[in-house]
Protein backbone atom coordinates (compact mmCIF):
# COMPACT_ATOMS: atom_id res chain seq x y z
CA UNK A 1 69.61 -122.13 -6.07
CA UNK A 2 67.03 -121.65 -8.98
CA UNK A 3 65.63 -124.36 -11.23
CA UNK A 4 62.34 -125.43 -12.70
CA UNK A 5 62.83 -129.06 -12.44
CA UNK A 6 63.67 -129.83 -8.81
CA UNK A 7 62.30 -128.57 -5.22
CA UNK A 8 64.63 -127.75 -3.18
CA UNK A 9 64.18 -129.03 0.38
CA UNK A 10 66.60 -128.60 3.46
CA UNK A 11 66.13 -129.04 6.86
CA UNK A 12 69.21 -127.67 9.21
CA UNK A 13 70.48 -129.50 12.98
CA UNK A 14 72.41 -126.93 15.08
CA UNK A 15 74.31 -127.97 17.84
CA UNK A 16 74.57 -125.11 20.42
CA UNK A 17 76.72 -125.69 23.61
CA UNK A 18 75.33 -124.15 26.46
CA UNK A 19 77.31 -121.27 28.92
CA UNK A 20 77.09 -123.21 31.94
CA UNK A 21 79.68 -123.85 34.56
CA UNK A 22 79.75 -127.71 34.61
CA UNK A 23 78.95 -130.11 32.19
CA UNK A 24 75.89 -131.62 31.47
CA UNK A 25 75.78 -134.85 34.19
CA UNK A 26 79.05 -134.16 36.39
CA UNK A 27 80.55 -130.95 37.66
CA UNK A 28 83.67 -131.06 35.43
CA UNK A 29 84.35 -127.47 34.26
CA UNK A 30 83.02 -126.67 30.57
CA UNK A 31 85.45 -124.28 29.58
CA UNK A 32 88.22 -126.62 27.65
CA UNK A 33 89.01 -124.70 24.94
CA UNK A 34 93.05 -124.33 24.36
CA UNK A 35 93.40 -126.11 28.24
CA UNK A 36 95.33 -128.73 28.63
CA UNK A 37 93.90 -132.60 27.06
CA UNK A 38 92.18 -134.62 29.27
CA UNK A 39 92.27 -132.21 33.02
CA UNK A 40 88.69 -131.33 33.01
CA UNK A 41 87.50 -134.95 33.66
CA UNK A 42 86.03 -137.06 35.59
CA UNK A 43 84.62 -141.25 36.05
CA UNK A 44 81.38 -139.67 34.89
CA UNK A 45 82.45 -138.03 31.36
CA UNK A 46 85.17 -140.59 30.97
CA UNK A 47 81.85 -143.13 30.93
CA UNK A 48 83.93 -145.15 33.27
CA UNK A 49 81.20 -148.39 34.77
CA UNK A 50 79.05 -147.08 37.79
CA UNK A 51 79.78 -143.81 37.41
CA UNK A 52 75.91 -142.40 37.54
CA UNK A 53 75.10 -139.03 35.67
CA UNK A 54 73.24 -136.00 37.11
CA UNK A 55 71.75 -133.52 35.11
CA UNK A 56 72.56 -130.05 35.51
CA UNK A 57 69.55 -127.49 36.26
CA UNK A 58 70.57 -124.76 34.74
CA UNK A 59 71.14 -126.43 31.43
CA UNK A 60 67.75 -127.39 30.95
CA UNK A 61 66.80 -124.06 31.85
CA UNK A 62 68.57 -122.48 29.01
CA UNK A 63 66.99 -125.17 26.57
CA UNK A 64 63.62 -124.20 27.77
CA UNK A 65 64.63 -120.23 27.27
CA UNK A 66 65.68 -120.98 24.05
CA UNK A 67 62.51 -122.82 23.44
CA UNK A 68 60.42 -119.63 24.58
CA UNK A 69 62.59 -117.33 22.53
CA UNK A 70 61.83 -119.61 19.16
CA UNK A 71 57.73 -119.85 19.72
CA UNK A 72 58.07 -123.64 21.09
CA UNK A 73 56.11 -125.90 23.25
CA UNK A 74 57.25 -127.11 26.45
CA UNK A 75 56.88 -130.83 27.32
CA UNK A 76 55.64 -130.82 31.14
CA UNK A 77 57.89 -133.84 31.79
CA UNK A 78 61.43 -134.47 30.99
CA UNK A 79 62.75 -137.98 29.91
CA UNK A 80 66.31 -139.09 28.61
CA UNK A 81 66.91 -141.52 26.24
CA UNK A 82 70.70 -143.07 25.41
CA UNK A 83 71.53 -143.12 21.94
CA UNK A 84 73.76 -145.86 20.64
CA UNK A 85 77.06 -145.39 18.62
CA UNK A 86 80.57 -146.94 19.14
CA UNK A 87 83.06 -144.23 17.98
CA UNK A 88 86.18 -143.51 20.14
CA UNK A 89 84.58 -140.29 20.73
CA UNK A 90 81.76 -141.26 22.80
CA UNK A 91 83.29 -143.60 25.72
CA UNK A 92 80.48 -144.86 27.22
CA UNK A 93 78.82 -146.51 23.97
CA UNK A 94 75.95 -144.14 23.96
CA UNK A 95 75.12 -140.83 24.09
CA UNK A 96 72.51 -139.62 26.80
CA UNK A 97 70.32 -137.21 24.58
CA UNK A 98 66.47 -137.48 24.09
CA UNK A 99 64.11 -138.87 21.57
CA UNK A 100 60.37 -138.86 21.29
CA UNK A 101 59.91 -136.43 24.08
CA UNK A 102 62.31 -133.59 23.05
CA UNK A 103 62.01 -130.90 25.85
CA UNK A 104 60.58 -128.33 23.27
CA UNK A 105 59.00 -128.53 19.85
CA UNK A 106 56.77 -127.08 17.22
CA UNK A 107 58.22 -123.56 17.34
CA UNK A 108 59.30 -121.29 14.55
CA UNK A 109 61.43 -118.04 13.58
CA UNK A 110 61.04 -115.65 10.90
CA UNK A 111 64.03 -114.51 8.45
CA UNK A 112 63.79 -112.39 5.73
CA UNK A 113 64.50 -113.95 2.35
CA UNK A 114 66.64 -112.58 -0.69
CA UNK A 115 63.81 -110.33 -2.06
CA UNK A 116 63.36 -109.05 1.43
CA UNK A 117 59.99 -110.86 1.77
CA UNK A 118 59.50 -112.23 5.59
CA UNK A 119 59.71 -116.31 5.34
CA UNK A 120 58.84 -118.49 8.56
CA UNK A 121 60.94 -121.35 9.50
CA UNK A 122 59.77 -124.02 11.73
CA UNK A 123 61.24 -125.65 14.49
CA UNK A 124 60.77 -129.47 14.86
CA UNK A 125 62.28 -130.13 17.67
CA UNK A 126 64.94 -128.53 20.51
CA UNK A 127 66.22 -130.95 22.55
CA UNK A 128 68.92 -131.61 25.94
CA UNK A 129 72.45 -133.85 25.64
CA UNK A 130 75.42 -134.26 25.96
CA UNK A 131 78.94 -133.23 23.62
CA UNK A 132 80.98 -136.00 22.44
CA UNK A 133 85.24 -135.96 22.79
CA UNK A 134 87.44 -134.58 20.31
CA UNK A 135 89.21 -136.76 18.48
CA UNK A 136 92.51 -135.84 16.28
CA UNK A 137 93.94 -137.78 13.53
CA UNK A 138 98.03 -137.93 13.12
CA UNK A 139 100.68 -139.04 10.55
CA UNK A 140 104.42 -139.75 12.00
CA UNK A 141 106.24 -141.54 9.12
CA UNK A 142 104.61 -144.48 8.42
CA UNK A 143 102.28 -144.64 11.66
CA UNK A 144 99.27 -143.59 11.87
CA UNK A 145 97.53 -142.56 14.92
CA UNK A 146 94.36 -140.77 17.05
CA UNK A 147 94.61 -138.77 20.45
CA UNK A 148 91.35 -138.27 22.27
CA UNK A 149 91.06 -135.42 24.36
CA UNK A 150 87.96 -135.59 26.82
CA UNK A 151 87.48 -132.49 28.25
CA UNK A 152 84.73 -131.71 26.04
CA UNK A 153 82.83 -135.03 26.60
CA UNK A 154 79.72 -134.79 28.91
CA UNK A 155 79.46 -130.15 27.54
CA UNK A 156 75.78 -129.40 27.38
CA UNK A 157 74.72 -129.50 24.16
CA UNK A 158 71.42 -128.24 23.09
CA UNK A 159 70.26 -129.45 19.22
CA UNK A 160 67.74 -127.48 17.41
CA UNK A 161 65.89 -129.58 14.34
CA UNK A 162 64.42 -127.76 12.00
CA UNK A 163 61.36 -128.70 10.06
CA UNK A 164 62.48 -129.45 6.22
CA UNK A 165 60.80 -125.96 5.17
CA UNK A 166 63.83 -124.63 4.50
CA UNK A 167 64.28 -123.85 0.28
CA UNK A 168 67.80 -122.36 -0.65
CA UNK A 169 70.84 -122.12 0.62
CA UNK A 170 70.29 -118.64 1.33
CA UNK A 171 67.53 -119.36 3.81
CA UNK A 172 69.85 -121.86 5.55
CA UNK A 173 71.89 -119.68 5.79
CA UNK A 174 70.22 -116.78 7.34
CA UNK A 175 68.13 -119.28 9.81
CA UNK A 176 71.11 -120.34 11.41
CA UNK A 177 72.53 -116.76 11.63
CA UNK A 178 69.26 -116.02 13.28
CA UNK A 179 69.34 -118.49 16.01
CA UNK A 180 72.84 -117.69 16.56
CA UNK A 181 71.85 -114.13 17.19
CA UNK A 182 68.48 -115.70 19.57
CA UNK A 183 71.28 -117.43 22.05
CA UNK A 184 73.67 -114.78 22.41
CA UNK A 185 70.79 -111.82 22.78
CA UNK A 186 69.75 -114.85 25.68
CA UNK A 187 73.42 -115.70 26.94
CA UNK A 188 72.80 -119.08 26.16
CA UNK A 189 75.88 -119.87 24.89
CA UNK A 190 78.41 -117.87 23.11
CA UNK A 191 77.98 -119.83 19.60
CA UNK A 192 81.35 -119.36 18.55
CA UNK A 193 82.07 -121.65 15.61
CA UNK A 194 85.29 -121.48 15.74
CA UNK A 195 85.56 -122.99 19.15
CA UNK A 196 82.89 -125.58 18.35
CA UNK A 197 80.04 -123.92 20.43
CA UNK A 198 77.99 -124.11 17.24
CA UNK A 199 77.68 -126.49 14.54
CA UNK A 200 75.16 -126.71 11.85
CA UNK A 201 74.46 -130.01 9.66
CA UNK A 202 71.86 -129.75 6.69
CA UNK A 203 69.86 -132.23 5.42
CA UNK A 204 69.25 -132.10 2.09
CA UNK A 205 67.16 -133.48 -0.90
CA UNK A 206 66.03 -132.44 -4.74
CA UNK A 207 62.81 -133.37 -5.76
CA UNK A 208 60.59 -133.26 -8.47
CA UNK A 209 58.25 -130.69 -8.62
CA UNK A 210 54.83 -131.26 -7.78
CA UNK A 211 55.31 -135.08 -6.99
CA UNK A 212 55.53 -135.09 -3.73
CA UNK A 213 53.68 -133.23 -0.55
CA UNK A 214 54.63 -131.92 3.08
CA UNK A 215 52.62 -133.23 5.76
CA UNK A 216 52.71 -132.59 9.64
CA UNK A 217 56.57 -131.96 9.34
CA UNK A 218 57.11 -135.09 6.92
CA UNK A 219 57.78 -135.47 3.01
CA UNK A 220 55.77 -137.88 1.42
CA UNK A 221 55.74 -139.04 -2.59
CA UNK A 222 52.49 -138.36 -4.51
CA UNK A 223 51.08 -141.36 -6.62
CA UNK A 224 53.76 -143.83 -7.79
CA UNK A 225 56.82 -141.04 -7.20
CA UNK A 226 59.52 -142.23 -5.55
CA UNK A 227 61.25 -139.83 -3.30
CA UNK A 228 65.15 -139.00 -3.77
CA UNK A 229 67.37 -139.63 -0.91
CA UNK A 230 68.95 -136.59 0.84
CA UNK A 231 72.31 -136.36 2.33
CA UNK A 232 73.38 -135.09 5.80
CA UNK A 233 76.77 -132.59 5.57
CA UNK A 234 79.12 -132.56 8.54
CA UNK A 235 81.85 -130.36 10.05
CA UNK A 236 80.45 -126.95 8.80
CA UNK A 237 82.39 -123.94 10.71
CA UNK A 238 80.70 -121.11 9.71
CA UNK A 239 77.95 -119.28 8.85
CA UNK A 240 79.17 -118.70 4.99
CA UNK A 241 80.25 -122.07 4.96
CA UNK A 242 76.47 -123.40 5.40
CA UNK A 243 75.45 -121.65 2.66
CA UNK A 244 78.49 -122.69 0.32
CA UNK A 245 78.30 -126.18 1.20
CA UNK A 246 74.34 -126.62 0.65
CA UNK A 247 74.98 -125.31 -2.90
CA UNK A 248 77.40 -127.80 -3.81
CA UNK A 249 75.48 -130.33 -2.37
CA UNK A 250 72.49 -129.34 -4.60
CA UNK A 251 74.87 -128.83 -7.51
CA UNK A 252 76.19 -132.53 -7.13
CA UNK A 253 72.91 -133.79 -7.07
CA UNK A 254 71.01 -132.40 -9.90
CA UNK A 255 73.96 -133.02 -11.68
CA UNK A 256 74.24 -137.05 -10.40
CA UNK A 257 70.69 -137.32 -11.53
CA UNK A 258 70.80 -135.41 -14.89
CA UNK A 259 73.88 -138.30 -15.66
CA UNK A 260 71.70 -141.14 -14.90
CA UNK A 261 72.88 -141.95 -11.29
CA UNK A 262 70.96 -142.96 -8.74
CA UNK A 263 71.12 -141.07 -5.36
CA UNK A 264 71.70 -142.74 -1.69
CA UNK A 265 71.13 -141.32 1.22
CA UNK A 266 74.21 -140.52 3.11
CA UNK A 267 76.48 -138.61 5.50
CA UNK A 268 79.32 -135.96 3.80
CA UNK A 269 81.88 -133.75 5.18
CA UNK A 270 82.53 -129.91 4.11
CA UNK A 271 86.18 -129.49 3.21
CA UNK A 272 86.87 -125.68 3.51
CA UNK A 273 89.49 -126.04 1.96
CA UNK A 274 88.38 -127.70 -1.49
CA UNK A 275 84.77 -125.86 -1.08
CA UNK A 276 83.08 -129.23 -2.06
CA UNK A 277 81.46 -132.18 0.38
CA UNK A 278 83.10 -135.51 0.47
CA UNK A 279 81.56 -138.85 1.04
CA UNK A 280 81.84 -140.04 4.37
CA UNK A 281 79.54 -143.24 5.02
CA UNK A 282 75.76 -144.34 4.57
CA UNK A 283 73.59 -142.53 6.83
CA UNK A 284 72.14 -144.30 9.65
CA UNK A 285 68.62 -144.09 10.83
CA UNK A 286 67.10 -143.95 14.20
CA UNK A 287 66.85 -147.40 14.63
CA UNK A 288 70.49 -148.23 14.01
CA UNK A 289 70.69 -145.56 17.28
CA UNK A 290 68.88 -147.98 19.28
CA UNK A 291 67.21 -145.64 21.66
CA UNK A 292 66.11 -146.86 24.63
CA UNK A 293 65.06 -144.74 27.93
CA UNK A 294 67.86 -143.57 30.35
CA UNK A 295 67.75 -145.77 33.45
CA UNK A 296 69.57 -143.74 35.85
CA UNK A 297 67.97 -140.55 35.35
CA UNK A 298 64.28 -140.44 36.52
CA UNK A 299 61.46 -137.67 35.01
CA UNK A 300 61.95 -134.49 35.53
CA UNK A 301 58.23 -133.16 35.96
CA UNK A 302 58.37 -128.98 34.76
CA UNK A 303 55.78 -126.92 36.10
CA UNK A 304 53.94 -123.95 35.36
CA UNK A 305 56.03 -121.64 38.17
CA UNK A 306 59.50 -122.87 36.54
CA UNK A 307 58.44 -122.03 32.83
CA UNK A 308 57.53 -118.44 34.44
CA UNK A 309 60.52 -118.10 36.15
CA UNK A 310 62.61 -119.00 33.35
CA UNK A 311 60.14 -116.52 31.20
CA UNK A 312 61.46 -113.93 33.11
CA UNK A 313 64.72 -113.95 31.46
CA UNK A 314 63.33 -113.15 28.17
CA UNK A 315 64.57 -110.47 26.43
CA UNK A 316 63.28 -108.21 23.24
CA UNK A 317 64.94 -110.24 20.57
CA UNK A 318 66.17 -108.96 17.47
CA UNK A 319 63.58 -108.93 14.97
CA UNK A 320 61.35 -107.33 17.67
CA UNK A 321 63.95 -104.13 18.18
CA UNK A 322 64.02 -104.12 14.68
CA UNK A 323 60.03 -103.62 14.02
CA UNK A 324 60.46 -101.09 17.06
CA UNK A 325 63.39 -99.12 15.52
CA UNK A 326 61.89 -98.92 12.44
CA UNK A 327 58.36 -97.84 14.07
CA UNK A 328 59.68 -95.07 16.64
CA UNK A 329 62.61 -93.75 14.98
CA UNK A 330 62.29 -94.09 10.97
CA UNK A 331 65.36 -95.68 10.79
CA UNK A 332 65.97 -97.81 7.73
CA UNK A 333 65.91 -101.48 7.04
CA UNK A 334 69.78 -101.49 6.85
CA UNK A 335 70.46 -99.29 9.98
CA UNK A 336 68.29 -101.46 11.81
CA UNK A 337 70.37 -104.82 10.97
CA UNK A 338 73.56 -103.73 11.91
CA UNK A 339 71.96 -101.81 15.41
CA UNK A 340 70.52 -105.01 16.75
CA UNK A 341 73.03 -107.43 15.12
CA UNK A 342 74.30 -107.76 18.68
CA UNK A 343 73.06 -106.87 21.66
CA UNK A 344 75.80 -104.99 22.85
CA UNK A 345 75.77 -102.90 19.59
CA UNK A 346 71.84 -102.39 20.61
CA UNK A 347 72.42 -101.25 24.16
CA UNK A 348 74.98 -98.66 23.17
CA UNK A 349 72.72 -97.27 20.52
CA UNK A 350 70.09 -97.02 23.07
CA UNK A 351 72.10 -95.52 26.10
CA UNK A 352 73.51 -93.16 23.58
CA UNK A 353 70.02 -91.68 22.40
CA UNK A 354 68.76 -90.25 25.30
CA UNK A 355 72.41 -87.88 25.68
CA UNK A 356 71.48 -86.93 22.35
CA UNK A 357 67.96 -86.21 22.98
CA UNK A 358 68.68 -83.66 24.87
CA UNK A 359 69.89 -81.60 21.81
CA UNK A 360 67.94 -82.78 19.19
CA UNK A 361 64.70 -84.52 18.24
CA UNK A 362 64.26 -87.89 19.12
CA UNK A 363 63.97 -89.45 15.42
CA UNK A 364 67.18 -87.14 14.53
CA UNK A 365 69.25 -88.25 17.76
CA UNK A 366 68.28 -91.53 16.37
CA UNK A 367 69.57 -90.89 12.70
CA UNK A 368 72.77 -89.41 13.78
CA UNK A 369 73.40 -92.52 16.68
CA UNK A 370 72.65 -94.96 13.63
CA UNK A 371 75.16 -93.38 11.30
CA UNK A 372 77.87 -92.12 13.15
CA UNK A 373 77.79 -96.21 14.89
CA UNK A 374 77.30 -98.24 11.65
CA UNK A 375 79.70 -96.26 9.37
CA UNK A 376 82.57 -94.44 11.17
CA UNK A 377 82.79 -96.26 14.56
CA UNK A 378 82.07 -99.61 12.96
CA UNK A 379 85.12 -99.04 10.53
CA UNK A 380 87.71 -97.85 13.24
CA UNK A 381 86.22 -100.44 15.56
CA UNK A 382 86.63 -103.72 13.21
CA UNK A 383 89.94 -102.00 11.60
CA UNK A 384 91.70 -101.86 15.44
CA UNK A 385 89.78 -104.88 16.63
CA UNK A 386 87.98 -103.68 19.49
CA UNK A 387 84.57 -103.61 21.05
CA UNK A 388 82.24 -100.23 20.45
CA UNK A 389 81.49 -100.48 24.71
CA UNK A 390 81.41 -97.40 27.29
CA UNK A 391 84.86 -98.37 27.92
CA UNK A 392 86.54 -97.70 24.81
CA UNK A 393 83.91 -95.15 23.31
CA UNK A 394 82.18 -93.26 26.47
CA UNK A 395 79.05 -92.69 24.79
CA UNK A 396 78.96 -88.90 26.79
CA UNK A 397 81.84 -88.58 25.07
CA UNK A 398 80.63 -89.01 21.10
CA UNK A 399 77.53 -87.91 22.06
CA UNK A 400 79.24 -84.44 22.68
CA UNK A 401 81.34 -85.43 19.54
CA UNK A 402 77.70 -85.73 17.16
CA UNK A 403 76.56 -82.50 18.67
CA UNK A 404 79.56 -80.69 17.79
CA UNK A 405 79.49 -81.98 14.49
CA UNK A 406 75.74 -81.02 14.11
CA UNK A 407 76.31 -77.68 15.30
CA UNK A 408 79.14 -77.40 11.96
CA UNK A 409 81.54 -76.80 14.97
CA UNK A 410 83.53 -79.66 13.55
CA UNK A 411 83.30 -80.89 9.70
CA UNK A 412 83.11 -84.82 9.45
CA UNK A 413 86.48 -85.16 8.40
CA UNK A 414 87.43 -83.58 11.45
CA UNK A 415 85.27 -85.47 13.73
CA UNK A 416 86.16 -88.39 12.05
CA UNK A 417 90.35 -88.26 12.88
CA UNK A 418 89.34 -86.81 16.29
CA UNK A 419 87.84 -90.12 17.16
CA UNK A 420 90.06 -92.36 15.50
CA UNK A 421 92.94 -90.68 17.02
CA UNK A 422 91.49 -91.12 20.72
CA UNK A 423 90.85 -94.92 19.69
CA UNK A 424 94.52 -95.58 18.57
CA UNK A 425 96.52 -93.81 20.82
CA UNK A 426 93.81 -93.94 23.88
CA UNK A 427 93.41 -90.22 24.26
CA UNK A 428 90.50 -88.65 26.38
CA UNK A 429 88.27 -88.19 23.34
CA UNK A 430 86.36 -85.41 25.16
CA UNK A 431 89.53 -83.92 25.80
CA UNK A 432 90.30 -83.85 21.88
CA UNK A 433 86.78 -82.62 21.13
CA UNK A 434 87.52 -79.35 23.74
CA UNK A 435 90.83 -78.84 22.25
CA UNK A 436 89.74 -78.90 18.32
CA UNK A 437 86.69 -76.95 18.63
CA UNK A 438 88.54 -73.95 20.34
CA UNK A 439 90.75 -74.65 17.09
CA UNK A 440 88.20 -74.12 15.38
CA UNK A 441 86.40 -71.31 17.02
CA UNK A 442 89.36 -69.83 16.26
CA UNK A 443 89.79 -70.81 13.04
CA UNK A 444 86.49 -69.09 11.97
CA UNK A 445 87.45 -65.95 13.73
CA UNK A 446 90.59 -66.00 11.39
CA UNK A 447 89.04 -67.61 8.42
CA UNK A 448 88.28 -64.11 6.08
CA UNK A 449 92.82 -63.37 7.06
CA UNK A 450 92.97 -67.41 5.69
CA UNK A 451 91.20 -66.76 2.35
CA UNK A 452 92.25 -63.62 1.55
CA UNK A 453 95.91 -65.61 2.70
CA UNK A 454 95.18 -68.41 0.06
CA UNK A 455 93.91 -65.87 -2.46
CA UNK A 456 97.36 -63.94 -2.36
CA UNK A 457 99.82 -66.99 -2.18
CA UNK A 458 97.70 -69.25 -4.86
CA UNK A 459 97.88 -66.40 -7.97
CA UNK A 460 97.81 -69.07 -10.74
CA UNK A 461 94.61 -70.74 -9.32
CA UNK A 462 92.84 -67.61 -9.30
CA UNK A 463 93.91 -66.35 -12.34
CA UNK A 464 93.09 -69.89 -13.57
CA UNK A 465 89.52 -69.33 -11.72
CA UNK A 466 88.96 -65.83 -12.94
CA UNK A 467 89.79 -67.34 -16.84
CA UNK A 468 86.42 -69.43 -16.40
CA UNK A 469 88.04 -72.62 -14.89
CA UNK A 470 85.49 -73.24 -12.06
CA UNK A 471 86.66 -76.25 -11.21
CA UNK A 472 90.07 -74.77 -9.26
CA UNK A 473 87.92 -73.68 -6.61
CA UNK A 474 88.05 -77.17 -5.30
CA UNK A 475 91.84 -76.56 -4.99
CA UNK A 476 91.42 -73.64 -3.23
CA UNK A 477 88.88 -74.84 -1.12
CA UNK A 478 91.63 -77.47 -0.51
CA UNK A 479 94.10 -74.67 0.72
CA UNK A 480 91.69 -72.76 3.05
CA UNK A 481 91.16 -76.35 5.02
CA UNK A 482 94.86 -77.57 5.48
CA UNK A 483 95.66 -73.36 6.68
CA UNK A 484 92.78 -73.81 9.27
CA UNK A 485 93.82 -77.44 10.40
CA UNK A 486 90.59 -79.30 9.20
CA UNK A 487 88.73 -77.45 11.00
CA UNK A 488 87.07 -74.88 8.77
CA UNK A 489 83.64 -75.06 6.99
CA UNK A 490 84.26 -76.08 3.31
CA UNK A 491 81.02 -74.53 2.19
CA UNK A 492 81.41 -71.64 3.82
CA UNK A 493 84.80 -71.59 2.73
CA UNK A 494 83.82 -71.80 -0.90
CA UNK A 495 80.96 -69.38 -0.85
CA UNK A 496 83.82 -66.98 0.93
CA UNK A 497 86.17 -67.83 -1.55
CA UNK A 498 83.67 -67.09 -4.85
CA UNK A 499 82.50 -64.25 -3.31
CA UNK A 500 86.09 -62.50 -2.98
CA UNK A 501 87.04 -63.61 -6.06
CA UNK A 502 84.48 -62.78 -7.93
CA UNK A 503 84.51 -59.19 -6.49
């Protein structure tokens, strides 16, 4: 959002939950989604008295890989801290979490910003607790009623704080997409937000330009400024929705404060729905948390042989394949997005290249991968709803499909309803390839009989051709490729065609 009065500053909390097993402090399974309520508990996530948490490894691991992965540094000890709240939700009172000594911190990502420009994002904090239960809200008649259901209580949760150097919605936007992308190129967690493994809640504030300053992470007033509030948005389930939802929020402010209101800081929800926030309560601060350090679980000391084993499962992350694409293969901006959006995407565009290399240059077996993935396989793919993988797509098998097309054995139209007709009706594509370009080996053999056929059958086109209308050869050009099944060349067709008729 533009404008020449106000800063905009946002700083974004994502909630990731983490692909373990069990939860975070008992061995309860963490995979509740659509199961039964309240079967994947225990006294532990039920928070029912002396039932003593402990932490799960491998969670912490994958909060200290995410922590590599996002330029962080790693606190040598690990300390809990209980955070205080009494909502139905949370059964024991207080959630165990951490505070001062967040298991990572200082780190930072880079996006790219609307202009294209690169624009670093830091990263406050990344820190280890536990989910909450899910509470639902229901109307029978006159009653009114909530169900909790606790199998998600006690699911590893991993929260990322930014630092508030965030400045549009757009940014917001893209950070979040880009740590999305970090944790499932890592396996962290899955970060589907429409099951809840991700949610994102902004922080946001307007103020006046030049009147106030950012210092070690903090916004402070200059002179006799005072600052403006900001407000905190909940239940945001979706990328899109993070940017939609930050506008509005700046919208309502500028416009509160244009009409004389004062701002107060406080917590909103996103209705989807409506597209605007609505006011939920005043936000708290950390001392209405109450922190205080978790008695029953003692420091965890980390040292330098578990950060390099954890190292280990690093992997090139996205904005790395993307300088390397771009580097070793010329591909462009745009090709690169959509080959490393995912890493499955990425590892089938790399598997495939070396088939290809085989016929073809490098940096052209690199072209043809890139296009042949992000326009026509991308389209059948998300129009049937399946997964480009060696399963459905045997990359041996398109491979052979690009190098026939390359060779002008097939024409792309051809290629094109050769593939999607293996994908619907699950038909060996390589099978298909063998059969069509006998077709049209054939085809070519017999494609002087076809024109002169076309010629003879189409005498009102040619006379129309011959009378200076040039633009009927596309017709007959049209004619030559249905006689020949698709399968002819249409610009050899057409040179055929002018040269015969103009003979």
């Amino acid at each position: 959002m533009e404008n020449t009065k106000y800063d905009v500053i946002i700083g974004l909390e994502i909630h990731i939950q983490s692909n373990t097993q069990s939860k975070m402090f008992c061995t309860c399974p963490t995979h509740y989604f659509e199961k039964e309520p309240n079967t994947h508990v225990c006294p532990v996530c039920l928070g029912l008295p002396g039932a003593l948490p402990i932490p799960n490894k491998r969670a912490i691991e994958l909060c200290i890989l995410l922590g590599l992965a996002t330029n962080c540094d790693i606190e040598k000890e690990i300390h809990f801290d209980r955070k205080h709240y009494f909502y139905p939700d949370l059964p024991k009172g207080y959630q165990i979490s951490q505070y001062k000594r967040p298991i990572c911190s200082d780190g930072h990502i880079e996006i790219k910003d609307k202009d294209g420009k690169k624009y670093e994002i830091g990263i406050e904090r990344i820190h280890q607790e536990e989910d909450v239960a899910k509470s639902t809200h229901h109307t029978e008649g006159s009653t009114e009623y909530s169900l909790i259901d606790y199998n998600k209580s006690g699911v590893p949760l991993i929260e990322i704080v930014s630092k508030p150097n965030i400045r549009s919605a757009y940014q917001a936007k893209e950070y979040a997409s880009k740590i999305r992308q970090i944790v499932r190129y890592l396996n962290i967690s899955d970060a589907d937000m429409e099951k809840g493994q991700m949610r994102c809640e902004p922080n946001i504030s307007i103020q006046e330009k030049g009147k106030w300053q950012l210092v070690d992470g903090k916004i402070f007033p200059i002179g006799d400024y005072i600052l403006n509030p900001k407000s905190e948005v909940k239940n945001i389930g979706s990328i899109s929705a993070v940017e939609k939802a930050i506008e509005y929020e700046l919208n309502r402010m500028i416009s509160e404060i244009e009409d004389g209101k004062t701002l107060i800081q406080q917590t909103r929800g996103w209705d989807a729905n409506k597209g605007k926030t609505i006011f939920q309560r005043s936000k708290e601060t950390a001392d209405d948390y109450r922190y205080m350090p978790e008695p029953d679980i003692p420091v965890i000391e980390i040292g330098s042989e578990d950060i390099e084993r954890i190292s280990s499962e690093l992997v090139e992350l996205p904005n790395e394949k993307k300088d390397r694409y771009q580097k070793t293969y010329s591909l462009s901006d745009y090709d690169c997005e959509v080959l490393t959006a995912n890493l499955s995407i990425s590892n089938y565009f790399e598997e495939l290249l070396p088939i290809l290399s085989k016929n073809m240059d490098t940096v052209k077996a690199a072209k043809s991968a890139s296009n042949w993935i992000t326009g026509t396989l991308f389209s059948i793919a998300n129009d049937k709803k399946i997964d480009i993988n060696q399963d459905n797509i045997p990359k041996e098998s398109l491979a052979y499909l690009i190098i026939e097309f390359e060779k002008k054995v097939l024409t792309k139209n051809k290629a094109e309803a050769i593939l999607k007709e293996s994908l619907e009706q699950k038909k060996d594509l390589k099978k298909l390839i063998e059969k069509a370009t006998q077709e049209s080996t054939q085809n070519t053999k017999n494609l002087d009989s076809i024109i002169d056929d076309v010629i003879n059958t189409n005498s009102k086109a040619v006379t129309d051709f011959k009378s200076g209308k040039q633009s009927t050869i596309g017709f007959l050009v049209g004619q030559v490729m249905q006689k020949s099944n698709g399968s002819a060349d249409p610009n050899k067709a057409r040179l055929l065609l002018i040269e015969k008729l103009n003979g």
